[in-house]
PDB file of N, CA and C in Angstrom:
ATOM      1  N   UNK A   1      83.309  70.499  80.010  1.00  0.00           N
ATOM      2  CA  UNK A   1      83.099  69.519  81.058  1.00  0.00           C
ATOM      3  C   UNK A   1      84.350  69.350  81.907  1.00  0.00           C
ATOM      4  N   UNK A   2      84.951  70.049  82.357  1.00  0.00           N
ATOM      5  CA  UNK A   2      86.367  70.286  82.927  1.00  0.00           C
ATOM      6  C   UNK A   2      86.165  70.755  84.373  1.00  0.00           C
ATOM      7  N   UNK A   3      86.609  70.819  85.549  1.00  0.00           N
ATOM      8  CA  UNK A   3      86.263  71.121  86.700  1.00  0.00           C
ATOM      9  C   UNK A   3      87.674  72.008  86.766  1.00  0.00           C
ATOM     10  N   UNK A   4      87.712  73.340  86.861  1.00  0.00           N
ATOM     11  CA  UNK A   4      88.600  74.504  87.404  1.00  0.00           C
ATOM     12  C   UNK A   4      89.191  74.014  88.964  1.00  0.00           C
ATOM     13  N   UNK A   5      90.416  74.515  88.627  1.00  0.00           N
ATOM     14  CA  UNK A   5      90.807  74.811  90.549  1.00  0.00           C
ATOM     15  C   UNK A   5      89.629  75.720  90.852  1.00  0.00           C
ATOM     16  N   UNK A   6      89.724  75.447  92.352  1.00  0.00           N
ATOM     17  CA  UNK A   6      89.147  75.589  92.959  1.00  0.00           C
ATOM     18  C   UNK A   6      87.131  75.233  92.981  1.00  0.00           C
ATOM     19  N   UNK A   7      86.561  74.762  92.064  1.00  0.00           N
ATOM     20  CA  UNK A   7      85.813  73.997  92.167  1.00  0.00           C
ATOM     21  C   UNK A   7      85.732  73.071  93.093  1.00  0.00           C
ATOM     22  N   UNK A   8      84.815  72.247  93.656  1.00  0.00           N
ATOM     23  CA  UNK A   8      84.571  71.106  94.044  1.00  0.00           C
ATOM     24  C   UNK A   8      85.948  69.894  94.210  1.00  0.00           C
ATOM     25  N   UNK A   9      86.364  69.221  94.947  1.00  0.00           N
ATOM     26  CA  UNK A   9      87.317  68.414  94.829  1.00  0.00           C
ATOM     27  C   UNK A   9      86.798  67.464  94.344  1.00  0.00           C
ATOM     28  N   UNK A  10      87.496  66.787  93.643  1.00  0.00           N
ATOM     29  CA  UNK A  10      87.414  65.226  92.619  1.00  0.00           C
ATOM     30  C   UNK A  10      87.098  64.419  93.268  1.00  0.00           C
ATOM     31  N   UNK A  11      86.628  63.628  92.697  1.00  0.00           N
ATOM     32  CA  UNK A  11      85.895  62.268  93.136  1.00  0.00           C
ATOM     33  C   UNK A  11      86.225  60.854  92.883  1.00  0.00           C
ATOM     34  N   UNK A  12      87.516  60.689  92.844  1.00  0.00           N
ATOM     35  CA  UNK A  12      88.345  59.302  92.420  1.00  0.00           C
ATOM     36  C   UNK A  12      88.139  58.973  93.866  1.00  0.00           C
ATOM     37  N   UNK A  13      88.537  59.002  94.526  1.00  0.00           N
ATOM     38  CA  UNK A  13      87.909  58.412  95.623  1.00  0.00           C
ATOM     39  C   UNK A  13      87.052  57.643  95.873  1.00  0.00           C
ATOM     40  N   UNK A  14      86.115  57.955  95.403  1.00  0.00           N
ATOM     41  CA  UNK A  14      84.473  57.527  96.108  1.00  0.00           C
ATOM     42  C   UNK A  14      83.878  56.739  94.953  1.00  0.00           C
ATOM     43  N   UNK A  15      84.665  56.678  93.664  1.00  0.00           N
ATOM     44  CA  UNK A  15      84.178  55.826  92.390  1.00  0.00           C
ATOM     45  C   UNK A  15      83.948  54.585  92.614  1.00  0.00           C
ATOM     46  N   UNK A  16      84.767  53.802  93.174  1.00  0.00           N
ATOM     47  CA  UNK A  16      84.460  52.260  93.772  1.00  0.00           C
ATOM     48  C   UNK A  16      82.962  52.185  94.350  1.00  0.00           C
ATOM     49  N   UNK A  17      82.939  52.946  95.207  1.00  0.00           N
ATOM     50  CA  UNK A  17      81.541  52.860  96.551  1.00  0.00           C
ATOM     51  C   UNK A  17      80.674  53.429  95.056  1.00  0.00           C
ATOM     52  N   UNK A  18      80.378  54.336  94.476  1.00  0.00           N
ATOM     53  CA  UNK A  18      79.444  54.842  93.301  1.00  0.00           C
ATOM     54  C   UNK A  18      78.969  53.848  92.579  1.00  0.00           C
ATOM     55  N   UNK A  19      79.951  53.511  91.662  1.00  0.00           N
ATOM     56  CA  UNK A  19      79.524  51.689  90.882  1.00  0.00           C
ATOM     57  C   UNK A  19      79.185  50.949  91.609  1.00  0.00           C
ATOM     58  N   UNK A  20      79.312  50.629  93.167  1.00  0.00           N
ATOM     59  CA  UNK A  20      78.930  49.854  93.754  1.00  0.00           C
ATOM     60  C   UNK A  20      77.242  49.920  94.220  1.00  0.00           C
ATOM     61  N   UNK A  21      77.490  51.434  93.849  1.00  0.00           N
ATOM     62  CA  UNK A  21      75.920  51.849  94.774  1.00  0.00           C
ATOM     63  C   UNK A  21      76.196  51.939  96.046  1.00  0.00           C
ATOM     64  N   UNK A  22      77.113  51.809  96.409  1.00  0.00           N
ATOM     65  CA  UNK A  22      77.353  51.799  98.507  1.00  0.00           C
ATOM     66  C   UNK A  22      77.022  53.449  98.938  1.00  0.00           C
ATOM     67  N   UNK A  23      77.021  54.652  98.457  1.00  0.00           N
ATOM     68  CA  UNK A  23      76.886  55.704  98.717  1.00  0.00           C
ATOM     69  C   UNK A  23      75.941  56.259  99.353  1.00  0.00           C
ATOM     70  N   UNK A  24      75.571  57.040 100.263  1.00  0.00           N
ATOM     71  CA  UNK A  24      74.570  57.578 100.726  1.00  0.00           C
ATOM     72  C   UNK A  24      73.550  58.465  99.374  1.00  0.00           C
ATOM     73  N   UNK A  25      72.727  58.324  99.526  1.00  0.00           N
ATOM     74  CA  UNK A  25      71.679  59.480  98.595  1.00  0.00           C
ATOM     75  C   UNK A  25      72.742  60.717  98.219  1.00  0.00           C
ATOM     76  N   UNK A  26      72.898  61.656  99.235  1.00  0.00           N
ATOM     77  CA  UNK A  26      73.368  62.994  98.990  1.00  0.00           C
ATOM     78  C   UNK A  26      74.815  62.599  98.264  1.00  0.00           C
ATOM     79  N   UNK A  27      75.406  61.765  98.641  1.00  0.00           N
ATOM     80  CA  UNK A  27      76.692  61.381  98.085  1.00  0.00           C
ATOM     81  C   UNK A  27      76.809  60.804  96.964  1.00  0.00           C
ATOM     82  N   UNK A  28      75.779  60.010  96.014  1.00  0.00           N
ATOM     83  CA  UNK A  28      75.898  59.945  95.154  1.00  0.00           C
ATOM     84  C   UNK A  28      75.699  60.602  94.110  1.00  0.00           C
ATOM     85  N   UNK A  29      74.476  61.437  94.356  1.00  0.00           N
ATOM     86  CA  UNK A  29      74.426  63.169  93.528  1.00  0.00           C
ATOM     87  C   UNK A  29      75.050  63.972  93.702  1.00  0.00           C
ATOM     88  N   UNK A  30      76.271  64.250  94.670  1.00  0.00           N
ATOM     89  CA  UNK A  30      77.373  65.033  93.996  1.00  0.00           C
ATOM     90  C   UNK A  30      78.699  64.243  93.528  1.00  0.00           C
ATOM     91  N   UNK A  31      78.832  63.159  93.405  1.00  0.00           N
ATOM     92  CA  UNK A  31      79.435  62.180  92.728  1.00  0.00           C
ATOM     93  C   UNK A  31      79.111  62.700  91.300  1.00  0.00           C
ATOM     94  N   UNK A  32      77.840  62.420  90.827  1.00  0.00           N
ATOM     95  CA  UNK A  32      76.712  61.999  89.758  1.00  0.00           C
ATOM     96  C   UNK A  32      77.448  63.386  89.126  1.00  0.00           C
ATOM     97  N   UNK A  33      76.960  64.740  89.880  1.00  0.00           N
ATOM     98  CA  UNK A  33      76.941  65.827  89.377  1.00  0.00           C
ATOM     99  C   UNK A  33      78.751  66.233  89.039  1.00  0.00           C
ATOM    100  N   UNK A  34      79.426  65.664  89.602  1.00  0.00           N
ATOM    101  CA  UNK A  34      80.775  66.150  89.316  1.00  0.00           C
ATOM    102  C   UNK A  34      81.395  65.474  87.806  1.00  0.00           C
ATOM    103  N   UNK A  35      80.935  64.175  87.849  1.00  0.00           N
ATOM    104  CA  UNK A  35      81.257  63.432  86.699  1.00  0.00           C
ATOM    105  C   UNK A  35      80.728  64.212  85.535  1.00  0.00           C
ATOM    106  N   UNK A  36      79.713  64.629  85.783  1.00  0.00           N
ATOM    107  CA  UNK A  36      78.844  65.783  84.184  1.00  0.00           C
ATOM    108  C   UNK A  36      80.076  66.442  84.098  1.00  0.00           C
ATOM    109  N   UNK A  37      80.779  67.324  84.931  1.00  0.00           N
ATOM    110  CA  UNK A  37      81.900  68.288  84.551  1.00  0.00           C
ATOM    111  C   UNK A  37      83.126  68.349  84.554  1.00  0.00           C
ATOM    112  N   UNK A  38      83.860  67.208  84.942  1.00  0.00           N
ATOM    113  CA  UNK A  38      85.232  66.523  85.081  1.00  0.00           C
ATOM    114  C   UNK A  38      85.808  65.729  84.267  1.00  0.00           C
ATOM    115  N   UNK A  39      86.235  66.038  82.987  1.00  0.00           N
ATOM    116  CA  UNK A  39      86.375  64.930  82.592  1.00  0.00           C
ATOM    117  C   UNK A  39      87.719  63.995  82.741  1.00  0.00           C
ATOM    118  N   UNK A  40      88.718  64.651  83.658  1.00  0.00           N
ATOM    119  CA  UNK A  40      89.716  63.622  84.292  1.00  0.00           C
ATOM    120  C   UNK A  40      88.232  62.436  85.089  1.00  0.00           C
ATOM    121  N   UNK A  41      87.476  62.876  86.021  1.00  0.00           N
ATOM    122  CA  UNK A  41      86.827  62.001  87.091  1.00  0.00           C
ATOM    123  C   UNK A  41      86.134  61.288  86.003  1.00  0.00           C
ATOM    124  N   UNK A  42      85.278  61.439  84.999  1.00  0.00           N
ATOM    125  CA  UNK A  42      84.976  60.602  84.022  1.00  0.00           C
ATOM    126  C   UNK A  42      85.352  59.685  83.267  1.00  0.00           C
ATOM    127  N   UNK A  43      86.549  59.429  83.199  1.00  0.00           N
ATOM    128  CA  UNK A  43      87.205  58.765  82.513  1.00  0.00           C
ATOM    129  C   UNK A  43      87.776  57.855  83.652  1.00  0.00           C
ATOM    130  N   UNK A  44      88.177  58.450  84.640  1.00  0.00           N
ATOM    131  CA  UNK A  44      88.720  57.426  85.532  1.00  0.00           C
ATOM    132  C   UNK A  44      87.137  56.651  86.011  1.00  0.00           C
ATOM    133  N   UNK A  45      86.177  56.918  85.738  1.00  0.00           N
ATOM    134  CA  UNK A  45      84.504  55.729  86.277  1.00  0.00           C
ATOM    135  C   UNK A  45      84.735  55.654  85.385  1.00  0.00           C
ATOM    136  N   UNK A  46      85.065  55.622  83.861  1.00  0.00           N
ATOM    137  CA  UNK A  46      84.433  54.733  83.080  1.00  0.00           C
ATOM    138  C   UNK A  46      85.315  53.724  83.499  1.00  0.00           C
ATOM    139  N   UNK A  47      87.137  53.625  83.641  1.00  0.00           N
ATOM    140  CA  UNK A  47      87.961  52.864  84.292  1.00  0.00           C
ATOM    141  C   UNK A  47      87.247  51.664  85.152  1.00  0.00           C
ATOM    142  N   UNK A  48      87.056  52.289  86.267  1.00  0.00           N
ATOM    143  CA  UNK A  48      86.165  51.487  87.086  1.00  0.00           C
ATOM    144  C   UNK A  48      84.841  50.918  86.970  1.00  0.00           C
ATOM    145  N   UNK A  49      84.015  51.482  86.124  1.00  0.00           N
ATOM    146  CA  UNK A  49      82.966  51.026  85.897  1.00  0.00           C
ATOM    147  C   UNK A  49      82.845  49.421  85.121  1.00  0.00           C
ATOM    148  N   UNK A  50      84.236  49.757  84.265  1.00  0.00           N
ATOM    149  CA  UNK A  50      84.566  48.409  83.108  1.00  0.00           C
ATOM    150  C   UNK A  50      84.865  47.310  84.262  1.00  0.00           C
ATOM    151  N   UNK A  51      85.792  48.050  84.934  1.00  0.00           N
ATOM    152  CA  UNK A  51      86.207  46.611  86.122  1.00  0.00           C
ATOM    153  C   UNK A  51      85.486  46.043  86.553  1.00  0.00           C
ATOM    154  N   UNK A  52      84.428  46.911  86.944  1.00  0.00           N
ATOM    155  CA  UNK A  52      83.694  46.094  87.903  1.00  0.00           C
ATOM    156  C   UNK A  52      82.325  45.325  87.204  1.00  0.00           C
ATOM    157  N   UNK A  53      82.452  45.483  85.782  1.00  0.00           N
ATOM    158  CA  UNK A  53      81.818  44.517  85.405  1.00  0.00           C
ATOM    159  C   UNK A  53      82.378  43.453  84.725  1.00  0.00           C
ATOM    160  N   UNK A  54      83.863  43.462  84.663  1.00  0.00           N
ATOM    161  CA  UNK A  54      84.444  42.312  84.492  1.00  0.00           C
ATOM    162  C   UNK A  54      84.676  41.463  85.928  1.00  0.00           C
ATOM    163  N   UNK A  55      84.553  41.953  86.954  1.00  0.00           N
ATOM    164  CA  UNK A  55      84.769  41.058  87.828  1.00  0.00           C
ATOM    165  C   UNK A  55      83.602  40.247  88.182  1.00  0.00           C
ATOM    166  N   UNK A  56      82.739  40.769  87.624  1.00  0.00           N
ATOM    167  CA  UNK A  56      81.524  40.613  87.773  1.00  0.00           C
ATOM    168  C   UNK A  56      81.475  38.887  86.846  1.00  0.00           C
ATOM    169  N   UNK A  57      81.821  38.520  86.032  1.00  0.00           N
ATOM    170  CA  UNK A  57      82.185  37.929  85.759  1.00  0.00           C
ATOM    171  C   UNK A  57      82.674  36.473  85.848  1.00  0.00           C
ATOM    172  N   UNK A  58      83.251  36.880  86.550  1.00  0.00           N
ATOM    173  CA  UNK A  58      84.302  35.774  87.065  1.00  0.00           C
ATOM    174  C   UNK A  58      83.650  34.837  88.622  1.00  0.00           C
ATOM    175  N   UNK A  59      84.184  33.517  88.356  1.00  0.00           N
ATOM    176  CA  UNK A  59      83.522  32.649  89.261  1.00  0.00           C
ATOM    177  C   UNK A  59      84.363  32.957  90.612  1.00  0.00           C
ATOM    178  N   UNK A  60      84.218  32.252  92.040  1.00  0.00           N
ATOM    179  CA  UNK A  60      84.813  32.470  92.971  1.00  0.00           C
ATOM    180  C   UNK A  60      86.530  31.272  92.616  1.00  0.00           C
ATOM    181  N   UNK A  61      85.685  30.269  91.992  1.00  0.00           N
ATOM    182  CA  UNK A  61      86.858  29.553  91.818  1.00  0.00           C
ATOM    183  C   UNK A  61      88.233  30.292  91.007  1.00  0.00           C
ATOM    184  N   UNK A  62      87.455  30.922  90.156  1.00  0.00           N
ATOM    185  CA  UNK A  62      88.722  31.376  88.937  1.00  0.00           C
ATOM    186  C   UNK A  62      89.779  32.854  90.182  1.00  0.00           C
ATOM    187  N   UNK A  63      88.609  33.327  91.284  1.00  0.00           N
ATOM    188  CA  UNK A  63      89.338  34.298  92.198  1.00  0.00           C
ATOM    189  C   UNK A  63      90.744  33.208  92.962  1.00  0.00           C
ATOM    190  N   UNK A  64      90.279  32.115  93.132  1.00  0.00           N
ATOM    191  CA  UNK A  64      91.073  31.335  94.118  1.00  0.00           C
ATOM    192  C   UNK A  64      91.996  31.261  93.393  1.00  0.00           C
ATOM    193  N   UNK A  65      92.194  31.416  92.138  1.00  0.00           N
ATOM    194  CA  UNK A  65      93.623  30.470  91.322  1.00  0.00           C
ATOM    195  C   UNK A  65      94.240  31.014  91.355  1.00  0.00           C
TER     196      UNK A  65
END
């Protein structure tokens, strides 16, 4: 599950907008599909994936403090 040079470029980038769902269709299936074989890009969504359900979390008040 490793992505070679020259493969496809990584997708740390676009992980925020992915968990978010903000992505276009085509953009999230090669998101989707790169994560199957990357496992640097995998590990960095699971990263983000945790965040963003801890922020999820949290009230607006506790953002203000």
């Amino acid at each position: 599950m490793t992505a070679e040079r020259g493969d496809e470029p990584h997708v740390v980038r676009l992980l925020g907008a992915y968990v978010l769902g903000a992505l276009a269709a085509r953009e999230t299936g090669r998101v989707a599909q790169h994560l199957q074989r990357c496992d640097g890009c995998a590990a960095a969504y699971v990263e983000v994936a945790d965040a963003e359900c801890l922020l999820s979390l949290l009230d607006v008040e506790d953002l203000l403090e």
